[in-house]
N, C-alpha and C. Protein backbone atom coordinates (compact mmCIF):
# COMPACT_ATOMS: atom_id res chain seq x y z
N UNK A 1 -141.21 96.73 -134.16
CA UNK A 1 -140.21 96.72 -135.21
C UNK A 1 -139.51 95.38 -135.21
N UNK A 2 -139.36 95.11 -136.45
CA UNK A 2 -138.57 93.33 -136.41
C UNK A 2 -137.49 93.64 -137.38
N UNK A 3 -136.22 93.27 -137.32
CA UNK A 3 -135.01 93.65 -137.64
C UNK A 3 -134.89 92.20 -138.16
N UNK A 4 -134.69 92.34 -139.68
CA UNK A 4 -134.63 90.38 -140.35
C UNK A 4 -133.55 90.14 -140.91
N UNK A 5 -132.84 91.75 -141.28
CA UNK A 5 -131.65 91.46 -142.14
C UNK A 5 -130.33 92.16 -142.02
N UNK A 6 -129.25 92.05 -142.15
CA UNK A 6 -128.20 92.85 -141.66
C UNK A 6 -127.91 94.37 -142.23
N UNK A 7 -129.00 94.54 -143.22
CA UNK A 7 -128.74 95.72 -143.69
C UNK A 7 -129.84 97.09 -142.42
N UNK A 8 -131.25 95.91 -142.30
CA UNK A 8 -132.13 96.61 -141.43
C UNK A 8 -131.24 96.53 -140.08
N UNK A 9 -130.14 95.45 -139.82
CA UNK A 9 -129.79 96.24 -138.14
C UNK A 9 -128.79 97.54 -138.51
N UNK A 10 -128.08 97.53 -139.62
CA UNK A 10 -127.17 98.31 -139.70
C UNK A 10 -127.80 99.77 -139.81
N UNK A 11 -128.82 99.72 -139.93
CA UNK A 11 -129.66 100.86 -140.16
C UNK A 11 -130.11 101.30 -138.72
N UNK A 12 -130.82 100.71 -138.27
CA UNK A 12 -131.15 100.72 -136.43
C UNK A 12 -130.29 100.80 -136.09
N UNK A 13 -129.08 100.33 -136.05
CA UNK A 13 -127.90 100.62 -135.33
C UNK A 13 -127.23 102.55 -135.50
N UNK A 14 -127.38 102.48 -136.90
CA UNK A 14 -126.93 103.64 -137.21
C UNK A 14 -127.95 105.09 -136.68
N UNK A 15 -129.18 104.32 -136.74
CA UNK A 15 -130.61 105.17 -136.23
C UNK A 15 -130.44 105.50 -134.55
N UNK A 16 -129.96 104.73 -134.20
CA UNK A 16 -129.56 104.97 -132.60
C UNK A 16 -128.51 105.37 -132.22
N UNK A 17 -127.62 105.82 -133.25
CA UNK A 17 -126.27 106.51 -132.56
C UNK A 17 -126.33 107.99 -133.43
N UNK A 18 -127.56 107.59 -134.10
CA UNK A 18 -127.65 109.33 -134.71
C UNK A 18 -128.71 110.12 -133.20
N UNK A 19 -129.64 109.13 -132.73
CA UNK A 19 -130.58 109.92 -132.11
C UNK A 19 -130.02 110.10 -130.42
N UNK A 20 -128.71 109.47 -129.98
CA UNK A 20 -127.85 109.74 -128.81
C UNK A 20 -127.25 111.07 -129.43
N UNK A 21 -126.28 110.59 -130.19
CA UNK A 21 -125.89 112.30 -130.27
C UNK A 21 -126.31 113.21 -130.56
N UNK A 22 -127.81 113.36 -131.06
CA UNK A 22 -128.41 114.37 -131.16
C UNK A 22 -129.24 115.00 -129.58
N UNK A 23 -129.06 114.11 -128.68
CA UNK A 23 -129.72 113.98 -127.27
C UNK A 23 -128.56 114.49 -126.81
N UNK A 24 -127.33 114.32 -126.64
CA UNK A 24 -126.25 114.89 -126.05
C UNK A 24 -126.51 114.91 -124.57
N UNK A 25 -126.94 115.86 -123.94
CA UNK A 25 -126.95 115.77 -122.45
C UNK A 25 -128.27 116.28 -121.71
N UNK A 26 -129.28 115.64 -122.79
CA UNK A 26 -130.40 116.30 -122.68
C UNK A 26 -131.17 114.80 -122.33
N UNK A 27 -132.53 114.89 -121.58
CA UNK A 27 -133.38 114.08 -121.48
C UNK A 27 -134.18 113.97 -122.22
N UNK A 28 -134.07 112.54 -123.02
CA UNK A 28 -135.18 112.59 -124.53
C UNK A 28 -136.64 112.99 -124.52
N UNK A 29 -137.32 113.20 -124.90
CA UNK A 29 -138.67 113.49 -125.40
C UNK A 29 -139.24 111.76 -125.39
N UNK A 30 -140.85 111.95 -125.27
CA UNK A 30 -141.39 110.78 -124.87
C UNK A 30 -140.99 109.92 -126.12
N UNK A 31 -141.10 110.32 -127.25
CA UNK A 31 -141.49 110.08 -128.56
C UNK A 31 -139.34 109.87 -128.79
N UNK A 32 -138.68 110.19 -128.63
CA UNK A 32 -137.44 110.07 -128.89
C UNK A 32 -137.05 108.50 -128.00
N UNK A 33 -137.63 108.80 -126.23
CA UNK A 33 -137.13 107.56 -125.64
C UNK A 33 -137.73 105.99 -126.23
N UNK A 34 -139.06 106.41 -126.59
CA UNK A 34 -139.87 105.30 -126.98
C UNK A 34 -139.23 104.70 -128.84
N UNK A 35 -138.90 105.73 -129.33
CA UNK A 35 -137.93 105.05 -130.46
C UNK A 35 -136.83 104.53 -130.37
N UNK A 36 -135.99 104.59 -129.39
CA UNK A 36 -135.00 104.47 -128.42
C UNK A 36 -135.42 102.83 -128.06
N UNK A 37 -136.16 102.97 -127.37
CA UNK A 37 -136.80 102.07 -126.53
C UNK A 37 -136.87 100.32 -127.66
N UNK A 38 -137.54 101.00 -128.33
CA UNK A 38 -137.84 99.70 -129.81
C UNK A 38 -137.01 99.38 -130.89
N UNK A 39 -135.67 100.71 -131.06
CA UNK A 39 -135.14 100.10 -131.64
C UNK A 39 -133.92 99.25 -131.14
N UNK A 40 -133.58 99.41 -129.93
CA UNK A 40 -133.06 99.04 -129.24
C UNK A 40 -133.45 97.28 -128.87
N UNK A 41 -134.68 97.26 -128.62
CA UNK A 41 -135.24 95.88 -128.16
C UNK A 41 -135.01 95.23 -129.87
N UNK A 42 -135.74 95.62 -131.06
CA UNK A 42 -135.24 95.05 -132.00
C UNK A 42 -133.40 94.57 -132.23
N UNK A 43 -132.91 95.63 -131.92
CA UNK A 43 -131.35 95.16 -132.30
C UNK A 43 -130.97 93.99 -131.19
N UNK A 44 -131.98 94.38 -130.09
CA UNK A 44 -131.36 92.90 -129.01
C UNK A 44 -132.08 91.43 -129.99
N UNK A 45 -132.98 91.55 -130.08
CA UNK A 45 -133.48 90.52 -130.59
C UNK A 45 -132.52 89.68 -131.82
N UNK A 46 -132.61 90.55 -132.60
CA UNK A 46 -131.41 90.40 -133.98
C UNK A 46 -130.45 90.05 -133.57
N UNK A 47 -129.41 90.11 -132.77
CA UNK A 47 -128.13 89.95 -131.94
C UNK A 47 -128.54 88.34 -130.92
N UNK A 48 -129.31 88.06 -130.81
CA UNK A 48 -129.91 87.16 -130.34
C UNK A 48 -130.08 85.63 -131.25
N UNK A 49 -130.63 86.18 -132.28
CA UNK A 49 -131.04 85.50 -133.06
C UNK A 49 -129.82 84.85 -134.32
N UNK A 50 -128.63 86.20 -134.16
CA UNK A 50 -127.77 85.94 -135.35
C UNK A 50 -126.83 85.89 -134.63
N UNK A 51 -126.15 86.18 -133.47
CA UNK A 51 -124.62 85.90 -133.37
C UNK A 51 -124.94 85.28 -131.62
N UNK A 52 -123.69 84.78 -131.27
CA UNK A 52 -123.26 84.10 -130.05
C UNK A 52 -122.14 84.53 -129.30
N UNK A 53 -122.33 85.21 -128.45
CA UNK A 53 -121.69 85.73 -127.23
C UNK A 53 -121.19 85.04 -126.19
């Protein structure tokens, strides 16, 4: 997944705080961590690429 524009992180961003609280206190599914997993590495990338920390 490649995150190019601020509307696609705002979306991943929003995609990953829908699929935590739907996980609540549960251990994700392979298929949940691995979306987890990528969209996560995309939003690092994007954050990388567009702002300075």
């Amino acid at each position: 997944m490649k995150i190019s524009t601020k509307e696609d992180y705002d979306i991943a961003m929003d995609r990953v705080k829908k699929l935590i609280d739907k996980l609540g206190d549960r251990v994700p599914s392979q298929s949940e961590s691995k979306e987890l997993d990528n969209l996560v590495d995309a939003i690092v990338v994007y954050e990388n690429e567009h702002y300075s920390f």
